[in-house]
Protein backbone atom coordinates (compact mmCIF):
# COMPACT_ATOMS: atom_id res chain seq x y z
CA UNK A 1 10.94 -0.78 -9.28
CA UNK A 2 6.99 -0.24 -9.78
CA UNK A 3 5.87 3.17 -8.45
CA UNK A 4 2.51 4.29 -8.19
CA UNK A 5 -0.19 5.07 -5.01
CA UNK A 6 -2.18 2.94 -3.54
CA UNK A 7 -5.52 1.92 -3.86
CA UNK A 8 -8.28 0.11 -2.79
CA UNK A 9 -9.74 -2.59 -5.01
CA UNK A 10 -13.21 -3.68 -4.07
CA UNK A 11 -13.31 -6.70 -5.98
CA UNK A 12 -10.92 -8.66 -3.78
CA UNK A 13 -11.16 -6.31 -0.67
CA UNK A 14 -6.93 -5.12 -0.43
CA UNK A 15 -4.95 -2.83 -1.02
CA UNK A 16 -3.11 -2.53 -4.55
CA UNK A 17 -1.10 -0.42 -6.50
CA UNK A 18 -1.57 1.56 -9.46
CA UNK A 19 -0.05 3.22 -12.42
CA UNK A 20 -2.31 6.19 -13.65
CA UNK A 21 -5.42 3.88 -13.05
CA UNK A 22 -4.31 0.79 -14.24
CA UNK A 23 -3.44 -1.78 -11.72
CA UNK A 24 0.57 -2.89 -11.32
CA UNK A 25 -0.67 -5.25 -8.42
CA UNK A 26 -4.10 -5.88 -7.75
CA UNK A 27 -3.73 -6.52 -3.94
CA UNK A 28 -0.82 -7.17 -0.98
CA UNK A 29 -1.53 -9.90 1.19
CA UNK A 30 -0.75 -9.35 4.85
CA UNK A 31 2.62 -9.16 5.79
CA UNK A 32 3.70 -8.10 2.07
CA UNK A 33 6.56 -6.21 1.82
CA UNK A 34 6.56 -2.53 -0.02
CA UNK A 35 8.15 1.21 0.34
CA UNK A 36 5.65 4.34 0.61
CA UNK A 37 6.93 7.80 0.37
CA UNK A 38 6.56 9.56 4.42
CA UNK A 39 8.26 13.06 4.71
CA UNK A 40 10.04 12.50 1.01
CA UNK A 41 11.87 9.60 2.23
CA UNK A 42 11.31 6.13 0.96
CA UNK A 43 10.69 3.68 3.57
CA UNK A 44 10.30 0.00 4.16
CA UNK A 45 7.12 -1.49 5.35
CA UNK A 46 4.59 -4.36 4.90
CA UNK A 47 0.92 -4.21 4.76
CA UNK A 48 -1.47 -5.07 7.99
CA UNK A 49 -5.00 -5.25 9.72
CA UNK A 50 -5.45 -4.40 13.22
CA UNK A 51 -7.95 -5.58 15.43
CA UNK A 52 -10.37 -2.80 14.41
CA UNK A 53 -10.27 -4.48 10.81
CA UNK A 54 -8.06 -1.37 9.42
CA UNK A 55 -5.28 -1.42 7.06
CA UNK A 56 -2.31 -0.49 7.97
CA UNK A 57 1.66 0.42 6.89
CA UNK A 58 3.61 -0.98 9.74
CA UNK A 59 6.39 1.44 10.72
CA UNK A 60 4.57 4.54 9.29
CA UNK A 61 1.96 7.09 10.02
CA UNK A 62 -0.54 5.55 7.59
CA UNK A 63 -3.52 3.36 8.66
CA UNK A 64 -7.22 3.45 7.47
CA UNK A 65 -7.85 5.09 4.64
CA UNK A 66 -4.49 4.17 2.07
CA UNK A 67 -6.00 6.36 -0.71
CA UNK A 68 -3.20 8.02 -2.61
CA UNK A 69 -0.13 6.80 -0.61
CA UNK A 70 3.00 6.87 -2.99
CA UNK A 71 4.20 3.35 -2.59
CA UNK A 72 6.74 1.40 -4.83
CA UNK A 73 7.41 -2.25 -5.41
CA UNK A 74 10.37 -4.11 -6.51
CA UNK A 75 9.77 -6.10 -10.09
């Protein structure tokens, strides 16, 4: 597993994740499966845009701003 937070990378508009501040993946595509960290659990979830042109963590509590969210991906 990868574990970082997520954040947003303006150069190709999405999502990604990162390590310190170094990128581990540089953007999810919609529909790409992760795990973020809600109430110290790890759960399952893939990446969105609803019609208001927001991100989204399907599943989860998390939509608009992604800042910081713990995520982790599998290698």
């Amino acid at each position: 597993m990868k574990q970082g937070r997520l954040g947003y990378n303006s150069s190709n508009d999405k999502y990604g994740l990162l390590a310190s501040d170094l990128w581990i993946d540089t953007g999810f595509h919609c529909g790409e499966g992760l795990e973020v960290l809600v109430d110290d659990k790890w759960v399952r979830t893939r990446m969105e845009m609803n019609p208001a042109r927001e991100w989204y963590l399907v599943g989860t509590p998390y939509c608009g701003d992604l800042e910081y969210v713990q995520a982790r991906i599998s290698e």
